[in-house]
C-alpha atoms as a PDB file:
ATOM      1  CA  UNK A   1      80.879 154.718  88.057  1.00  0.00           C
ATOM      2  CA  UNK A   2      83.090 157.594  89.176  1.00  0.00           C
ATOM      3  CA  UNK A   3      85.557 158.979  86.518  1.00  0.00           C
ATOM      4  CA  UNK A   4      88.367 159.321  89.203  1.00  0.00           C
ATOM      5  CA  UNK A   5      90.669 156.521  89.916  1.00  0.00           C
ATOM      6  CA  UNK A   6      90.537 155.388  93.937  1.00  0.00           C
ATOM      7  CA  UNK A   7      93.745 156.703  96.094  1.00  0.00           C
ATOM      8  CA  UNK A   8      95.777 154.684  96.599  1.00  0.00           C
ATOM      9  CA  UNK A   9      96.124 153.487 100.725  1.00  0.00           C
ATOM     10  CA  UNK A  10      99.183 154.798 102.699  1.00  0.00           C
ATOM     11  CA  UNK A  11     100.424 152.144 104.734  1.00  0.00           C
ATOM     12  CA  UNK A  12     100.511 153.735 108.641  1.00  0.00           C
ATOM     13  CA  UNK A  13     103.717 154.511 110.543  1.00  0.00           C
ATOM     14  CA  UNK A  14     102.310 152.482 112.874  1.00  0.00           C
ATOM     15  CA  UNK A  15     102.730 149.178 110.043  1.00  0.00           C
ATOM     16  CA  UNK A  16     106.247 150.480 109.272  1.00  0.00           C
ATOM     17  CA  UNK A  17     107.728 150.406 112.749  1.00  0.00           C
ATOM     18  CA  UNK A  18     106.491 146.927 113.200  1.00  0.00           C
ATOM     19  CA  UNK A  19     107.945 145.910 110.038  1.00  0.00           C
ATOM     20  CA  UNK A  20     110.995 147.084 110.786  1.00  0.00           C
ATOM     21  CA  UNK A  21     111.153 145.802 114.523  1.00  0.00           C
ATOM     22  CA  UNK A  22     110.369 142.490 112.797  1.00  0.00           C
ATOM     23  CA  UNK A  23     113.334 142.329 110.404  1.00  0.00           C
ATOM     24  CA  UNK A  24     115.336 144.232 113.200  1.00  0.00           C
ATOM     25  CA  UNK A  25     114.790 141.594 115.797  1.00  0.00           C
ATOM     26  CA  UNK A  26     113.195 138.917 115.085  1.00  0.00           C
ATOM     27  CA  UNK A  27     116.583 138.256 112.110  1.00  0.00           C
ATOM     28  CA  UNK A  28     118.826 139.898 115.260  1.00  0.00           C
ATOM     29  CA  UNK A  29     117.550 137.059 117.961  1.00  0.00           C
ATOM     30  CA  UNK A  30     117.750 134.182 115.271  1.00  0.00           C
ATOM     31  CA  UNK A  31     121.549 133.934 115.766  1.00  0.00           C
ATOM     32  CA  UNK A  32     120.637 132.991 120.025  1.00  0.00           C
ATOM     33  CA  UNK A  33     118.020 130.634 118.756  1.00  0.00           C
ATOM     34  CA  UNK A  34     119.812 128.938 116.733  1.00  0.00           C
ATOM     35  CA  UNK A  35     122.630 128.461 119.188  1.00  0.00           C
ATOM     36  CA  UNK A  36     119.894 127.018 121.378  1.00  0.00           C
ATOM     37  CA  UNK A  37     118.925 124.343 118.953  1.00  0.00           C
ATOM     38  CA  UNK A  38     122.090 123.519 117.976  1.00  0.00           C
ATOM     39  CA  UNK A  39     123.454 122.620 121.831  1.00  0.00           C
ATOM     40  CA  UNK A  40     120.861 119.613 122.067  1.00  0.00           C
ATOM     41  CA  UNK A  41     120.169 119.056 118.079  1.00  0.00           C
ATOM     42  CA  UNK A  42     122.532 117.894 115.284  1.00  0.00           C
ATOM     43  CA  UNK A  43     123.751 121.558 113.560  1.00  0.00           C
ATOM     44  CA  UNK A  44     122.507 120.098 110.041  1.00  0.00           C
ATOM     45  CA  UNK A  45     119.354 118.234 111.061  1.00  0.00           C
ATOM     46  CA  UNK A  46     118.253 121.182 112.896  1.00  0.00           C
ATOM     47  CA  UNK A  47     118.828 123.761 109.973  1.00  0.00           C
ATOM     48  CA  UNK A  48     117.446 121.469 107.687  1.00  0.00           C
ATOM     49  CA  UNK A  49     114.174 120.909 109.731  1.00  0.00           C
ATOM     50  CA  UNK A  50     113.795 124.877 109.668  1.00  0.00           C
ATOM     51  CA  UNK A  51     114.269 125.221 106.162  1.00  0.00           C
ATOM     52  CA  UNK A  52     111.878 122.151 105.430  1.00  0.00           C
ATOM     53  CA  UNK A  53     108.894 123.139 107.438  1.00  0.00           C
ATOM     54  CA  UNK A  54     109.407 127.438 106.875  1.00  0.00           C
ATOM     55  CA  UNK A  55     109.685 126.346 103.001  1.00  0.00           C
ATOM     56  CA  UNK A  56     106.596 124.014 103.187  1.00  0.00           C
ATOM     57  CA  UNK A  57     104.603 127.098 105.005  1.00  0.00           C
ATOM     58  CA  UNK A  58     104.970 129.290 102.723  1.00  0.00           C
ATOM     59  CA  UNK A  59     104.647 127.747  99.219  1.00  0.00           C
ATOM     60  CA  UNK A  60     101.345 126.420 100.621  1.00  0.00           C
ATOM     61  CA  UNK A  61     100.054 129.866 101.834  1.00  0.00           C
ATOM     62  CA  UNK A  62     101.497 131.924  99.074  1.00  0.00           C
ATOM     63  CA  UNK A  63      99.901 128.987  96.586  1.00  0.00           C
ATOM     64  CA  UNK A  64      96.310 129.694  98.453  1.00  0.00           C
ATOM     65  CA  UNK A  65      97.003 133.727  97.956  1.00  0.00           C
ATOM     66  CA  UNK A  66      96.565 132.479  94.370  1.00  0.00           C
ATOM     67  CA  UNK A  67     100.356 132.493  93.574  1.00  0.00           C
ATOM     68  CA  UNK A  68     101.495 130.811  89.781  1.00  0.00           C
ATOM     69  CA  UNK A  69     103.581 127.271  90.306  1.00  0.00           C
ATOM     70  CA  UNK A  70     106.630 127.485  89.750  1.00  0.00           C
ATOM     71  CA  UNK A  71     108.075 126.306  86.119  1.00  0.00           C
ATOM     72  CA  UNK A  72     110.461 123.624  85.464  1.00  0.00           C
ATOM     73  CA  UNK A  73     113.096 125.699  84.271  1.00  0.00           C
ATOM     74  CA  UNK A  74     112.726 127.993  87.615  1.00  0.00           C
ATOM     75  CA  UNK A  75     112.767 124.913  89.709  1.00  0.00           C
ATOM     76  CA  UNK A  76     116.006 124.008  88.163  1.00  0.00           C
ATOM     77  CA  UNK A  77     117.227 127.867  89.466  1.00  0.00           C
ATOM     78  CA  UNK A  78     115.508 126.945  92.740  1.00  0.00           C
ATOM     79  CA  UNK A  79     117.472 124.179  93.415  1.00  0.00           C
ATOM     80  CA  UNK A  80     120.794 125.538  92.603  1.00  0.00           C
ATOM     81  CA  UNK A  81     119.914 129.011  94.587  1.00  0.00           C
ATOM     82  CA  UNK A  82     118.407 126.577  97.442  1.00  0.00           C
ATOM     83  CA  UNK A  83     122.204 124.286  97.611  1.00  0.00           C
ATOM     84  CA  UNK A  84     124.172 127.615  97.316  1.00  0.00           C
ATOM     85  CA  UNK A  85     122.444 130.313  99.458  1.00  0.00           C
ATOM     86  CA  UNK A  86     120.433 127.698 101.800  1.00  0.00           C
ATOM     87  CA  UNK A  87     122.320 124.714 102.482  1.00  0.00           C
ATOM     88  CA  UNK A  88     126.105 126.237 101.986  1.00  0.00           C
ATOM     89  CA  UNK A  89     125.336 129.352 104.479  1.00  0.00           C
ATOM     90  CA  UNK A  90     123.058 127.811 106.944  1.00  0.00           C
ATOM     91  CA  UNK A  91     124.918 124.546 107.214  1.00  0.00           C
ATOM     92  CA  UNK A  92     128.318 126.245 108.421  1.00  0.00           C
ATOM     93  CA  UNK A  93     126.317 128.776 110.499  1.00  0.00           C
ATOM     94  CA  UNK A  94     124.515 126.052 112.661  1.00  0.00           C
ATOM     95  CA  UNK A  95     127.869 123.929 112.823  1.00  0.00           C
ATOM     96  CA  UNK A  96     129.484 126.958 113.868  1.00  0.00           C
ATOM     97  CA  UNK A  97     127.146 127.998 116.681  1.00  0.00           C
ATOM     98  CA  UNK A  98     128.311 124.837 118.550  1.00  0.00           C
ATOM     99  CA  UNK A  99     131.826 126.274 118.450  1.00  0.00           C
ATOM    100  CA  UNK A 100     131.306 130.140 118.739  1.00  0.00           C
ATOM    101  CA  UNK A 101     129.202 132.941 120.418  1.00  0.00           C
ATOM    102  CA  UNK A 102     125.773 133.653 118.376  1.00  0.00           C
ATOM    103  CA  UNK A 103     126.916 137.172 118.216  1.00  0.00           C
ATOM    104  CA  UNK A 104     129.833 136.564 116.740  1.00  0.00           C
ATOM    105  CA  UNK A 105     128.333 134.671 114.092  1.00  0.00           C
ATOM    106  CA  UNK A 106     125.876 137.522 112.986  1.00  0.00           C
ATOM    107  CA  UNK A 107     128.868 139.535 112.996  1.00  0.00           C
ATOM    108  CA  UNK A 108     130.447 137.558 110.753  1.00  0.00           C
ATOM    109  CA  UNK A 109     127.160 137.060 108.875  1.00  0.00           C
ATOM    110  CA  UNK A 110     126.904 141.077 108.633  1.00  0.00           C
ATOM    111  CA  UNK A 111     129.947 141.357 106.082  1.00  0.00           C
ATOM    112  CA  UNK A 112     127.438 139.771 103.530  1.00  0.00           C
ATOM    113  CA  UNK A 113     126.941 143.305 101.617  1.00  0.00           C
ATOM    114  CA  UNK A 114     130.700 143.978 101.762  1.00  0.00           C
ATOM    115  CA  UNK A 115     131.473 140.456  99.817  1.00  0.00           C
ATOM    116  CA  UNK A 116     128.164 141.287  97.425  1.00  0.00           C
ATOM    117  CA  UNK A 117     129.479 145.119  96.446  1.00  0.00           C
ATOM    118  CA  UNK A 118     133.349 143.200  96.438  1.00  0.00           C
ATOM    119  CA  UNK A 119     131.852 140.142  93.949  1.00  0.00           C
ATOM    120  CA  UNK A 120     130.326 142.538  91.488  1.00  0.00           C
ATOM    121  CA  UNK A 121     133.421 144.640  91.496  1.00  0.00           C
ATOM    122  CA  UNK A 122     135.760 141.849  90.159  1.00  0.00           C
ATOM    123  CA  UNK A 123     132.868 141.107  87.116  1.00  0.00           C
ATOM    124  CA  UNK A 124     132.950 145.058  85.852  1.00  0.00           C
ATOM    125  CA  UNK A 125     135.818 146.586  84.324  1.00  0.00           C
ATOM    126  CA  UNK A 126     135.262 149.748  86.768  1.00  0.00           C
ATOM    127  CA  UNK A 127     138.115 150.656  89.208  1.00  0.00           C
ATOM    128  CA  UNK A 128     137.286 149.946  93.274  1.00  0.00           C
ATOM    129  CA  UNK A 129     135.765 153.009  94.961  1.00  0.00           C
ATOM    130  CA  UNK A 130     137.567 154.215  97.475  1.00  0.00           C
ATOM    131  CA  UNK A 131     133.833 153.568  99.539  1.00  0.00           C
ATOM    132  CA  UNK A 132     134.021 149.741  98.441  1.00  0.00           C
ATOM    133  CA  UNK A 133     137.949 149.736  99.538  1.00  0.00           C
ATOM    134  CA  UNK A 134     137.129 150.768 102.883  1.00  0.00           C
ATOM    135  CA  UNK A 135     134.330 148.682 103.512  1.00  0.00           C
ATOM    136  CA  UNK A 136     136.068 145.100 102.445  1.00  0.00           C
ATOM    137  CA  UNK A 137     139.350 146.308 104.392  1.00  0.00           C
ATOM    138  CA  UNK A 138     136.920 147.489 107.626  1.00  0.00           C
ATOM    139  CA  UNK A 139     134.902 143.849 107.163  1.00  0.00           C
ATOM    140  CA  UNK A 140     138.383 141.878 107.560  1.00  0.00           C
ATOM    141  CA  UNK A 141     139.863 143.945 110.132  1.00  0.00           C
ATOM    142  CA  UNK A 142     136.835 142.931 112.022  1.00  0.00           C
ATOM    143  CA  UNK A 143     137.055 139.350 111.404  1.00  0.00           C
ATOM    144  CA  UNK A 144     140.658 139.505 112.615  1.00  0.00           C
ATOM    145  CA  UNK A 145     139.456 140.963 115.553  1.00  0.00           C
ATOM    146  CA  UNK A 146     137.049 138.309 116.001  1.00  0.00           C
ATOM    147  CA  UNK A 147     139.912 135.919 115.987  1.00  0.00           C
ATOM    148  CA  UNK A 148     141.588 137.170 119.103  1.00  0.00           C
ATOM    149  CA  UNK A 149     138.315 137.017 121.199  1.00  0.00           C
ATOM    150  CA  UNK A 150     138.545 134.597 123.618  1.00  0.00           C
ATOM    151  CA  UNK A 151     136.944 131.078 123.459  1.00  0.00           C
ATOM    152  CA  UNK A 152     135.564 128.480 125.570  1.00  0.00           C
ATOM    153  CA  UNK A 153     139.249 127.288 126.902  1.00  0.00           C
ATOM    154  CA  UNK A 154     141.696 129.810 128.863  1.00  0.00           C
ATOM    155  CA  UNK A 155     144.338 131.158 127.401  1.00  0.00           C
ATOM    156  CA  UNK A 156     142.769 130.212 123.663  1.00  0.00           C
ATOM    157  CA  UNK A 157     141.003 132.405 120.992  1.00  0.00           C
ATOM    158  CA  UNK A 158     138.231 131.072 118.639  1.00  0.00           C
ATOM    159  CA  UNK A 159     139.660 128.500 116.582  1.00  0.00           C
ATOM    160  CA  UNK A 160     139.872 129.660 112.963  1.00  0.00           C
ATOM    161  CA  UNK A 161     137.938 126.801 111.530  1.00  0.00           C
ATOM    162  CA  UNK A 162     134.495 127.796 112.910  1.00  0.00           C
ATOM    163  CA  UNK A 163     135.139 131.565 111.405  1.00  0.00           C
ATOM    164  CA  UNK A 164     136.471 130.015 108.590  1.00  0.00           C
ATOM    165  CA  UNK A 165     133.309 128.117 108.189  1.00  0.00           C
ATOM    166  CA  UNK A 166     131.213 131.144 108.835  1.00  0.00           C
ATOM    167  CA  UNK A 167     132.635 133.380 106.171  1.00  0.00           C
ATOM    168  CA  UNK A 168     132.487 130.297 103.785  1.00  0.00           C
ATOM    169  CA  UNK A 169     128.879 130.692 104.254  1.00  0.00           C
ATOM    170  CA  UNK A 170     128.729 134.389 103.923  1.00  0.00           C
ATOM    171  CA  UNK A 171     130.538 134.213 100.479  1.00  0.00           C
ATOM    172  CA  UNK A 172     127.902 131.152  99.289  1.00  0.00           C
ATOM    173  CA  UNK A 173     125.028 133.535 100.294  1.00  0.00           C
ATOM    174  CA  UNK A 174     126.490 136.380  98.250  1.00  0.00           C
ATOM    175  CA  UNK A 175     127.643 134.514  95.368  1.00  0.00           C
ATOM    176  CA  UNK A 176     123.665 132.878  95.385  1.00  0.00           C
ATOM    177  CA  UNK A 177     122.368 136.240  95.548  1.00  0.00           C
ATOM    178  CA  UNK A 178     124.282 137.687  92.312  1.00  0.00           C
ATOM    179  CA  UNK A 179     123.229 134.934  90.781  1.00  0.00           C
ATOM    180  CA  UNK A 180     119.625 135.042  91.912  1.00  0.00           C
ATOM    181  CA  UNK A 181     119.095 138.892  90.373  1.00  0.00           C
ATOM    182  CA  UNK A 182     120.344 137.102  86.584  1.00  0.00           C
ATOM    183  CA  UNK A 183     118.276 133.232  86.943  1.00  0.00           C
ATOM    184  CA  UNK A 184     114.852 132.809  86.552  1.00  0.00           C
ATOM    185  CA  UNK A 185     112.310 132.445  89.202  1.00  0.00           C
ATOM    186  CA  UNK A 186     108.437 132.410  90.002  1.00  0.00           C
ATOM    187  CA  UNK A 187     107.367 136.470  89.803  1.00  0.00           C
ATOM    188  CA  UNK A 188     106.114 136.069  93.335  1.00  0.00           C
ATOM    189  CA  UNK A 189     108.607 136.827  95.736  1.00  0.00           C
ATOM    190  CA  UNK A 190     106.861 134.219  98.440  1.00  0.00           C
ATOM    191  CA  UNK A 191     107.220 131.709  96.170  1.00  0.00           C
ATOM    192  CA  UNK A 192     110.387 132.159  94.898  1.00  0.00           C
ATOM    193  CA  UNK A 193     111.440 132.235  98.843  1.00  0.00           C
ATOM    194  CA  UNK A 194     109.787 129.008  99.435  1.00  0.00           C
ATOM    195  CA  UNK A 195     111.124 126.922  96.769  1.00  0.00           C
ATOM    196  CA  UNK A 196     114.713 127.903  97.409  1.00  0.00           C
ATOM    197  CA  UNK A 197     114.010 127.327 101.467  1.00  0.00           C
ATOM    198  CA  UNK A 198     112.475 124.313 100.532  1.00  0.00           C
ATOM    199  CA  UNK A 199     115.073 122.603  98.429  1.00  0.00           C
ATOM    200  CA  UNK A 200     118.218 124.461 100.802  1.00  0.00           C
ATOM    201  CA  UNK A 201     116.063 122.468 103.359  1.00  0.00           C
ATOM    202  CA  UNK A 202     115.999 119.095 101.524  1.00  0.00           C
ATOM    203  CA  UNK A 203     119.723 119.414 100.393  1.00  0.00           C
ATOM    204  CA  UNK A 204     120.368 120.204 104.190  1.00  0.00           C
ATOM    205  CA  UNK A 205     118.599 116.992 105.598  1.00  0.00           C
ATOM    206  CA  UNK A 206     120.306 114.824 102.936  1.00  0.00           C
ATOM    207  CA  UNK A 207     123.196 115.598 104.419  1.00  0.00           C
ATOM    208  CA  UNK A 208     122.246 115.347 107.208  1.00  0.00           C
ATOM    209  CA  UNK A 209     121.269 111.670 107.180  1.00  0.00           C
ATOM    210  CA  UNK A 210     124.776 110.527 105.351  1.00  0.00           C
ATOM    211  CA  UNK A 211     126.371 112.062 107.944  1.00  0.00           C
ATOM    212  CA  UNK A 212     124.464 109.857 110.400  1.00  0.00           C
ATOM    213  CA  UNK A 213     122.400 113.009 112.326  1.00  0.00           C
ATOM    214  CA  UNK A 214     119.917 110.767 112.934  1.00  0.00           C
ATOM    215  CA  UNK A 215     121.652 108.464 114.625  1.00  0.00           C
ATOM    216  CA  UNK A 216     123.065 110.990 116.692  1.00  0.00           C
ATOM    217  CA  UNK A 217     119.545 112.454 117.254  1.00  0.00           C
ATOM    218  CA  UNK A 218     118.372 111.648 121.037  1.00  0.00           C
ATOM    219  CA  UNK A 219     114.509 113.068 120.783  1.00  0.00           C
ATOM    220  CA  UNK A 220     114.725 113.191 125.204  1.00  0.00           C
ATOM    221  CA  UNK A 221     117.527 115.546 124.412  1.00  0.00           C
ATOM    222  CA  UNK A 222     114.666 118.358 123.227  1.00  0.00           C
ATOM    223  CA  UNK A 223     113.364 120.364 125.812  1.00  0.00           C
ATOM    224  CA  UNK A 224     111.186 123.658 125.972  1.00  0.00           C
ATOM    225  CA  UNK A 225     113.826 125.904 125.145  1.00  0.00           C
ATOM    226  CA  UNK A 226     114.920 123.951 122.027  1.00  0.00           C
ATOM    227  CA  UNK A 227     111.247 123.542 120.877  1.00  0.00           C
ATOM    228  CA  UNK A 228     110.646 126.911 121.445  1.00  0.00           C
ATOM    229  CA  UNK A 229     113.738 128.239 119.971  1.00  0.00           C
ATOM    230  CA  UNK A 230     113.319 126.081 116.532  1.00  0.00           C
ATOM    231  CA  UNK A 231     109.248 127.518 116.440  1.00  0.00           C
ATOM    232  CA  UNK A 232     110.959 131.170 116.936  1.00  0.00           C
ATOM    233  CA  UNK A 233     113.398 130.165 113.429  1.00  0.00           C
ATOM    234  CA  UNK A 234     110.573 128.887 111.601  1.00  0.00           C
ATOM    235  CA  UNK A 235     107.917 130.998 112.196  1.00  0.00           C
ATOM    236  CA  UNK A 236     109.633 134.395 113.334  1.00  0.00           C
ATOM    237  CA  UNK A 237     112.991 134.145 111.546  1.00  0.00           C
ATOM    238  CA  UNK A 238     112.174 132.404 108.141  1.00  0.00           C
ATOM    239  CA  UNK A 239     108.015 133.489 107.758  1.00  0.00           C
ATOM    240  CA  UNK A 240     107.168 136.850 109.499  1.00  0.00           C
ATOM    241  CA  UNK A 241     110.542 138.760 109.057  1.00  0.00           C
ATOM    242  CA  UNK A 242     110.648 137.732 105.341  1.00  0.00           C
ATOM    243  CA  UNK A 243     107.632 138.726 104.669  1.00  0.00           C
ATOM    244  CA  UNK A 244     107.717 141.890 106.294  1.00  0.00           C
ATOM    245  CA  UNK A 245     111.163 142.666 104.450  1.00  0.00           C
ATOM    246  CA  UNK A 246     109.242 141.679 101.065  1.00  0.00           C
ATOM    247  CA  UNK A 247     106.568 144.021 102.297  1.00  0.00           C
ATOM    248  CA  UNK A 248     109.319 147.091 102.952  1.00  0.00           C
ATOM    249  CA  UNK A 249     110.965 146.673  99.681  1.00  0.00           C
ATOM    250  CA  UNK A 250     107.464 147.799  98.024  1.00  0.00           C
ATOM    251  CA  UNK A 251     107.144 150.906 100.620  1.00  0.00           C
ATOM    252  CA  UNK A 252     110.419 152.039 101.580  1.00  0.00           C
ATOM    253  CA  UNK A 253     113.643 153.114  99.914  1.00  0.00           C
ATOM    254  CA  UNK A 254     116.073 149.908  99.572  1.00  0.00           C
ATOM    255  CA  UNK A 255     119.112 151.583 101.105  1.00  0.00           C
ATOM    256  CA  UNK A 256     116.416 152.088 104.052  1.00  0.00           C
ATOM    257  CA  UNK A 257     115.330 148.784 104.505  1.00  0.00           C
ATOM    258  CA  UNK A 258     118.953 147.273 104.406  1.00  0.00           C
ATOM    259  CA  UNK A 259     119.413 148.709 107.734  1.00  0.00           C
ATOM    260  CA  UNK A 260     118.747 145.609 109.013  1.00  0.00           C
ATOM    261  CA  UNK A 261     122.648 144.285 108.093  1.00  0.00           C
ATOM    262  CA  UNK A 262     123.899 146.277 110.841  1.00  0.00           C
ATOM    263  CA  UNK A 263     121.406 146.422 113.292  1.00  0.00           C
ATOM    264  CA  UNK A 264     120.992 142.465 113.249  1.00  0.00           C
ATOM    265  CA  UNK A 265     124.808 142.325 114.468  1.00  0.00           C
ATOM    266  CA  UNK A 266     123.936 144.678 117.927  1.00  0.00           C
ATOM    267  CA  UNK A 267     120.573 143.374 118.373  1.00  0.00           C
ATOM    268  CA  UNK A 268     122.495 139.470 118.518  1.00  0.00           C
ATOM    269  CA  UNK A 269     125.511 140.548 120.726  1.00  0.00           C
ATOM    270  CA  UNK A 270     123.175 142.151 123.196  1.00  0.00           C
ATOM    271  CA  UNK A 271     120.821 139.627 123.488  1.00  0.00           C
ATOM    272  CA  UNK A 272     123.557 136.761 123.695  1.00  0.00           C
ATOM    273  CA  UNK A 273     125.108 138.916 126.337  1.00  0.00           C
ATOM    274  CA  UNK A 274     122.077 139.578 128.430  1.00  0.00           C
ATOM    275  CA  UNK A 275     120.173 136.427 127.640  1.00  0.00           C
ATOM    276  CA  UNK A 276     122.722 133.519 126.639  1.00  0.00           C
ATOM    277  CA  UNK A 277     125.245 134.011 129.023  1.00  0.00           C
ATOM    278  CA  UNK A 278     128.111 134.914 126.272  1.00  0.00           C
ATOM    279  CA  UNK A 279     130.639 137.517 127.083  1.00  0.00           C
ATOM    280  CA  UNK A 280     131.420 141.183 125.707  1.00  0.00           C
ATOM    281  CA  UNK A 281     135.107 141.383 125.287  1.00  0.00           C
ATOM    282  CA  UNK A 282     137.140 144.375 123.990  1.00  0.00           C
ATOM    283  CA  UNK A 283     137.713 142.431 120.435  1.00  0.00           C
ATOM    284  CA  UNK A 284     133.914 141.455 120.049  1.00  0.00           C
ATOM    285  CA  UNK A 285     133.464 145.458 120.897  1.00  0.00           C
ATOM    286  CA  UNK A 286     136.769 146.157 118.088  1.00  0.00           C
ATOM    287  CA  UNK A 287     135.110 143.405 115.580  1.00  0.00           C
ATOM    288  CA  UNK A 288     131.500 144.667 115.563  1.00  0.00           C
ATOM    289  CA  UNK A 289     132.843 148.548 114.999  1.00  0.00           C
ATOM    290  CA  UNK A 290     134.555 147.769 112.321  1.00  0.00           C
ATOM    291  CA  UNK A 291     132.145 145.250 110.114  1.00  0.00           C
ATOM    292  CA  UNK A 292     129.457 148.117 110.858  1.00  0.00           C
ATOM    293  CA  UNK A 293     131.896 150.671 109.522  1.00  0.00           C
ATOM    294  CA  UNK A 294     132.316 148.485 106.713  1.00  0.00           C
ATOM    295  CA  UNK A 295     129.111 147.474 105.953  1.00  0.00           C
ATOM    296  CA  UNK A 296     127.579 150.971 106.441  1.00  0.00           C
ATOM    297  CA  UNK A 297     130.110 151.959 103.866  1.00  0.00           C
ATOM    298  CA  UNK A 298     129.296 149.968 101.170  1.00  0.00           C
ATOM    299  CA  UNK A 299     125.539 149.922 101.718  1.00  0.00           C
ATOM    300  CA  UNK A 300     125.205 153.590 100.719  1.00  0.00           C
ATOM    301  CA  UNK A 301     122.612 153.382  97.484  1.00  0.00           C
ATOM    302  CA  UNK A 302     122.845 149.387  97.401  1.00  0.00           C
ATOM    303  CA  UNK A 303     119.986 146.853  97.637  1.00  0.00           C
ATOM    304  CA  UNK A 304     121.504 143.776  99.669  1.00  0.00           C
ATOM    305  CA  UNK A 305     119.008 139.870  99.753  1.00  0.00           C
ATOM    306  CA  UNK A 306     118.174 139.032 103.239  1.00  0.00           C
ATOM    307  CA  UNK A 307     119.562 136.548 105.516  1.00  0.00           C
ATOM    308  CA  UNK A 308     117.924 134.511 108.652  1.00  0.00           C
END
């Protein structure tokens, strides 16, 4: 037996630019696909179905990769992280989609890092950096611009409840991700990603049914698009792009790999433009500059929890 320890394998460049592309675009088209679903599907039955079937995926395969259960007390986190991050942000995202352009909402859904860096401010005693001030004042500026895009009727911007609804689930998804870095949960990061989808997706579909989604639910409604579009969340979206962001956060510098929260934003504005029909006006230009200024801003040496 040799005396010298093996090397250690360099992943290939090759491996990283396809795990980037995947948390680039396949987290930047989610926003059209879900605006897809959502125009034939019930917004809550449709984001709880993803969440259901993604969560079920993956705690089975990461249980076969020889993964420990998860205990009690981390189930307990599980389901509060899974209400919170899950069912609080996804919920008002899918509602919203009915109401606003897809790349508007993953503008909205960029600011994410700007309300984490903001969050953590108010629970230290340290003053605001003039970095941090920037980026929350750049991040509403933006949203404001938002507000004065045009919407479906002449004459009338967005309505204020679907952006309202949107950044309600952009400050549930930071406040759940604070809170994930202090609760317990399973060591494996594939597990502790499938319990909370899981449980986000049951809370979701609970919902769902009170609200009376199934009634609602006409099956000859679903076409290939929609099918297609819901495979694309589960699979793409909530499986491959997760795991390849696990697999970056092992590889590549964490400032690096939080790229993704402003290249997600472009990515869904260009491919609602070119492929959903939506329209690039001078405020959706205005909003998008200034939530990337914003986020850019605060990401500098931060480490941000995905979303999509």
């Amino acid at each position: 037996m040799s005396s010298f320890a093996a090397p250690v394998a360099v992943p290939s460049r090759a491996v990283r630019i396809l795990a980037y592309a995947a948390i680039y675009f396949l987290w930047g088209a989610s926003f059209l696909a879900i605006r897809v679903v959502v125009a034939n599907v019930p917004p809550l039955l449709a984001a709880g179905a993803r969440f259901l079937v993604a969560g079920l995926i993956l705690f089975f395969w990461a249980a076969m990769r020889g993964s420990a259960l998860p205990k009690l007390h981390e189930w307990r986190s599980a389901v509060l992280l899974g209400v919170v991050m899950f069912a609080c942000d996804y919920g008002p995202l899918f509602w919203a989609e009915q109401r606003v352009a897809s790349g508007v909402a993953a503008i909205i859904s960029a600011l994410i890092p700007v309300w984490i860096a903001s969050f953590e401010w108010t629970r230290s005693a340290r003053r605001m950096s003039g970095r941090l001030l920037l980026g929350t004042a750049c991040g509403l500026a933006g949203v404001i611009a938002l507000s004065l895009t045009p919407g479906q009727s002449i004459g009338r911007h967005i309505e204020w409840l679907p952006l309202a609804a949107l950044l309600l689930g952009t400050f549930a998804w930071a406040i759940g991700t604070i809170w994930s870095q202090r609760l317990p949960l399973p060591a494996s990061k594939p597990m502790a990603a499938s319990v909370q989808m899981l449980l986000g997706g049951v809370a979701l579909t609970i919902v769902s049914i009170i609200a009376g989604d199934l009634r609602r639910f006409d099956i000859g409604q679903l076409n290939g698009r929609v099918v297609f579009s819901m495979f694309y969340l589960i699979l793409g979206a909530s499986i491959l792009a997760f795991t390849a962001y696990v697999w970056l956060l092992g590889h590549e510098p964490p400032t690096r790999v939080a790229s993704y929260a402003y290249v997600n934003p472009v990515i869904a504005v260009l491919l609602g433009w070119s492929l959903g029909g939506e329209k690039i006006s001078i405020q959706v230009i205005l909003g998008m500059l200034l939530v990337l200024v914003g986020v850019i801003a605060v990401l500098r040496n931060r480490k941000v929890a995905p979303e999509n």
